[in-house]
Each structure stands twice: as C-alpha cells, then as structure tokens.
C-alpha atoms as a PDB file:
ATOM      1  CA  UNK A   1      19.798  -6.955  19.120  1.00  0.00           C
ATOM      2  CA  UNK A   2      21.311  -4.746  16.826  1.00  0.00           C
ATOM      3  CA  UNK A   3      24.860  -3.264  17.278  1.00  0.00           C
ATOM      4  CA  UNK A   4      25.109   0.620  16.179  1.00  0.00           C
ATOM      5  CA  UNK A   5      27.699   0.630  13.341  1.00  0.00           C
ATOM      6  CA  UNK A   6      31.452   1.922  14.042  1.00  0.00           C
ATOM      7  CA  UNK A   7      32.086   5.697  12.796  1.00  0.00           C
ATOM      8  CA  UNK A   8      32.998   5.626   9.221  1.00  0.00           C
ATOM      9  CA  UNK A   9      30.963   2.538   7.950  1.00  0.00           C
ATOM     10  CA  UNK A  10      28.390   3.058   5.854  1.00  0.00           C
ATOM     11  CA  UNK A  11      25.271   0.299   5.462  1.00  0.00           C
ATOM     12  CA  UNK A  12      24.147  -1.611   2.956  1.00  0.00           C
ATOM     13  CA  UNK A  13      21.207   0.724   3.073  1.00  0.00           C
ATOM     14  CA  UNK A  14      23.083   3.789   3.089  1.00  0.00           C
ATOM     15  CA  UNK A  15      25.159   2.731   0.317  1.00  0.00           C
ATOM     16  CA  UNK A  16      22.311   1.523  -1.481  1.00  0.00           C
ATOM     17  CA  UNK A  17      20.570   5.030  -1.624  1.00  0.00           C
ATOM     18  CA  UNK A  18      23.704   7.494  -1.752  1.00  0.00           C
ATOM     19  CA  UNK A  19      25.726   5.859  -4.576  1.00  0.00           C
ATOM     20  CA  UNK A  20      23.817   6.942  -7.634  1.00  0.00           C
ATOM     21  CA  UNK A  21      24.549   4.034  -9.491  1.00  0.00           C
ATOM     22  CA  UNK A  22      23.180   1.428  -6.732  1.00  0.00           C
ATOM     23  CA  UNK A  23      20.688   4.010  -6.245  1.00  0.00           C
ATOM     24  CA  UNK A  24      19.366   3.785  -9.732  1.00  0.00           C
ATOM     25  CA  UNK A  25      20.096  -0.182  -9.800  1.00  0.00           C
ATOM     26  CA  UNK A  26      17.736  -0.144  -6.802  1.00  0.00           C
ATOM     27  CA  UNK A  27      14.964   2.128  -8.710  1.00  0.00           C
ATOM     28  CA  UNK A  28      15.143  -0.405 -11.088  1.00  0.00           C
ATOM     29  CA  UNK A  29      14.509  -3.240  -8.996  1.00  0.00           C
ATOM     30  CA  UNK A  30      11.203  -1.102  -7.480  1.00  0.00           C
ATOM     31  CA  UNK A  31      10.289  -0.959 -10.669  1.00  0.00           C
ATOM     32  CA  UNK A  32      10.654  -3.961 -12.031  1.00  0.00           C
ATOM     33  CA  UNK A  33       8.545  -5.426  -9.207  1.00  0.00           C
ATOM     34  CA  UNK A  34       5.989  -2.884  -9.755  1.00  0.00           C
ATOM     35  CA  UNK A  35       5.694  -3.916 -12.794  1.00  0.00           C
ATOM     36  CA  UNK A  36       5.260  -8.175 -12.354  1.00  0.00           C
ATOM     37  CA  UNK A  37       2.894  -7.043  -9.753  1.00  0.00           C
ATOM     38  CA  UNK A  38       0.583  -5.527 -12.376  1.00  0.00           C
ATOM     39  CA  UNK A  39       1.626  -8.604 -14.740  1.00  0.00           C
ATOM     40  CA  UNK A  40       0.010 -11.144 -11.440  1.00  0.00           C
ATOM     41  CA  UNK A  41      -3.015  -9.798 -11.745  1.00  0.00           C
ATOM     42  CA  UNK A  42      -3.253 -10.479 -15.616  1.00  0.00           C
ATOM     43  CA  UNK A  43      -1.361 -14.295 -15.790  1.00  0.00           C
ATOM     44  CA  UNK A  44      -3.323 -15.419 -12.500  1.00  0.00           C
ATOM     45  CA  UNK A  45      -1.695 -17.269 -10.128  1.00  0.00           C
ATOM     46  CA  UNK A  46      -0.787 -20.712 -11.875  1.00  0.00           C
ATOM     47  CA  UNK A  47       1.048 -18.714 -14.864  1.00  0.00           C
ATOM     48  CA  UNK A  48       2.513 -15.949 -12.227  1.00  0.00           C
ATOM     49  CA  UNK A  49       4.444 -18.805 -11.034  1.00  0.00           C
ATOM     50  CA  UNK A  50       6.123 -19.774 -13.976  1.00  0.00           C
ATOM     51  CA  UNK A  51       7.794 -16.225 -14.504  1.00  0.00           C
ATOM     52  CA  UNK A  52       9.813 -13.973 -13.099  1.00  0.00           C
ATOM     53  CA  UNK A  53      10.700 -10.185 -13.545  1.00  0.00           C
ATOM     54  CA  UNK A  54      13.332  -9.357 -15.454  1.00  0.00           C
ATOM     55  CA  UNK A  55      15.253  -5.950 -15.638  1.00  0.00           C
ATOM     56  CA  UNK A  56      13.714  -2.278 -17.179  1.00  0.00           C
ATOM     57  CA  UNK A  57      16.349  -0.752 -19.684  1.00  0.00           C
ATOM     58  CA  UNK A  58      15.535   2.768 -20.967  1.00  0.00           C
ATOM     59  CA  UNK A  59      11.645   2.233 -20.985  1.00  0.00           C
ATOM     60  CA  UNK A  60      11.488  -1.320 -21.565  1.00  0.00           C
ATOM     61  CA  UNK A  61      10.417  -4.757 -18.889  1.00  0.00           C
ATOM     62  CA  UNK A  62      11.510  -7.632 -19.312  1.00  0.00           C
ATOM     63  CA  UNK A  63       9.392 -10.590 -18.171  1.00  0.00           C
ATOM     64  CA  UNK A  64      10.928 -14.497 -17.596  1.00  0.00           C
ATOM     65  CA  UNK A  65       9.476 -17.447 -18.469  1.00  0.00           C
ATOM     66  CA  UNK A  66      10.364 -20.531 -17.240  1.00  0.00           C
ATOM     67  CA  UNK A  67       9.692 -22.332 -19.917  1.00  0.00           C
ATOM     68  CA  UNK A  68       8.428 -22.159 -23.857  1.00  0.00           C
ATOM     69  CA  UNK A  69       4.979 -22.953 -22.738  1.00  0.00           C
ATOM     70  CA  UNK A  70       4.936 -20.406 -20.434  1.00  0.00           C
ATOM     71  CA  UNK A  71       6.742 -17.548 -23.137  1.00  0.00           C
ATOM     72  CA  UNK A  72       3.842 -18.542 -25.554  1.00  0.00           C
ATOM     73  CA  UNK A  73       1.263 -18.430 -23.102  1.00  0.00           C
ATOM     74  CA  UNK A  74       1.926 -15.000 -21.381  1.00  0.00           C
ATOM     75  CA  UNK A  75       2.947 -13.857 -25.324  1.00  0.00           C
ATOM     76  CA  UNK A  76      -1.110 -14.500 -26.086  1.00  0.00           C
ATOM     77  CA  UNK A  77      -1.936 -12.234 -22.714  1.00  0.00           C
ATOM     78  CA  UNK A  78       0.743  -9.307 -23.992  1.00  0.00           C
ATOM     79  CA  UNK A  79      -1.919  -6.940 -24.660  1.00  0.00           C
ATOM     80  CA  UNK A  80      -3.416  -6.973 -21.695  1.00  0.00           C
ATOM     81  CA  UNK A  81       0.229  -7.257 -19.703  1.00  0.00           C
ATOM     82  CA  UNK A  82       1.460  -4.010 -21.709  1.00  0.00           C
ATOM     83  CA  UNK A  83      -2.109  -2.388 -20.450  1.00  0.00           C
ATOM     84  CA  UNK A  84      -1.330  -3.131 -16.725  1.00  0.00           C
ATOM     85  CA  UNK A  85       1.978  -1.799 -16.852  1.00  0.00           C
ATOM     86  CA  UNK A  86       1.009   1.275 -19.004  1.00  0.00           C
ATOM     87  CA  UNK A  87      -1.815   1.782 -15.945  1.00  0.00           C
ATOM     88  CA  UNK A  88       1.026   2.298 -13.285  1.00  0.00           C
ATOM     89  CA  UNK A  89       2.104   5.221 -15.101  1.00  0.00           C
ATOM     90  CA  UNK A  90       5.688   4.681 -14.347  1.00  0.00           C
ATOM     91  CA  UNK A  91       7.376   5.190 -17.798  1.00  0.00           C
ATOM     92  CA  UNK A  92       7.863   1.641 -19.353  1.00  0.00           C
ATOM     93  CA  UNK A  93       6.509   1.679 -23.145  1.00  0.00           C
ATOM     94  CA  UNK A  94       7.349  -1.755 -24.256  1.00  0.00           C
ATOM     95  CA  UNK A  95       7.369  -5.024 -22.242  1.00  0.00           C
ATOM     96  CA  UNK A  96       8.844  -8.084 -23.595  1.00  0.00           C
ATOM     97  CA  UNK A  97       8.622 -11.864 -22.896  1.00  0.00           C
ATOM     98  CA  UNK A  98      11.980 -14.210 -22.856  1.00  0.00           C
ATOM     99  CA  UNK A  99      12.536 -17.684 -21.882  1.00  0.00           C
ATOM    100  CA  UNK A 100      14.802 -17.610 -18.792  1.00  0.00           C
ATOM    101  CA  UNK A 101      14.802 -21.406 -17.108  1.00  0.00           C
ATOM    102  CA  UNK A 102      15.035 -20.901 -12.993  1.00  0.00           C
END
C-alpha cells in the first residue's frame, strides 16, 4: 500500500520531469532505448545480448559492446544499425560502436 507523500516532498517522478536537467537526462535515456530497440531487431538476439546502449550526445548513439568480437561484429552490421535508427525519425545522425566490458 502506498503512503501519500508529506506536503512539500516532491517524487522521484516529479523531480524527474520538472527539473530540466533530469528532465532532459531522462529524454535521453527514452531515447537511447529507442534507439537499441531498433539496433535488436538488426544484431538478433545472440549479438543483442552482448551490447548495451550507451548515451545520445548532440545527435549521436552510442552502442556497447561487451567485448572486441562483439565491436567488430555489430561494426560489419553499422549500415544497417544507422538505417534502423535513422527510421525512428528521432534526430540521431551518427551511431557509433565502443567496447564497454559489463
């Protein structure tokens, strides 16, 4: 059960949407899941699970590899990564691979 808050405290949620830099940190997030979404259906599921998203800066992703193999792998698919992004329409122009170990 969930207890109303006392008057004065703000929620995570609140917080997260009225401060306009959490607010934008949280856009970023969206969109950074938007964007490995797109990136699944391209790598399949056995490469999906070697890489993680990564942040969007300006109009650029950033997607993490777990490992070298994985980098050089998803580096031969780039083409058809950058396609599924560019399809969502949401502003990212360049996507980028980097080796990130979990």
């Amino acid at each position: 059960m969930r207890s109303k808050p006392s008057p004065g405290t703000v929620t995570v949620a609140d917080a997260l949407h009225e401060e306009p830099t959490l607010a934008s940190l949280l856009g970023r997030w969206r969109l950074s899941q938007q964007c490995m979404q797109a990136a699944r259906g391209v790598l399949g599921p056995d490469l999906s699970a070697s890489m993680r998203p990564g942040p969007v800066e300006d109009s650029q992703w950033t997607l993490l590899a777990a490992s070298g193999g994985a980098a050089a792998k998803s580096r031969q698919l780039l083409p058809r990564i950058h396609q599924a992004v560019q399809d969502l329409g949401v502003g990212v122009d360049t996507v980028r691979i980097r080796i990130s170990p979990p």
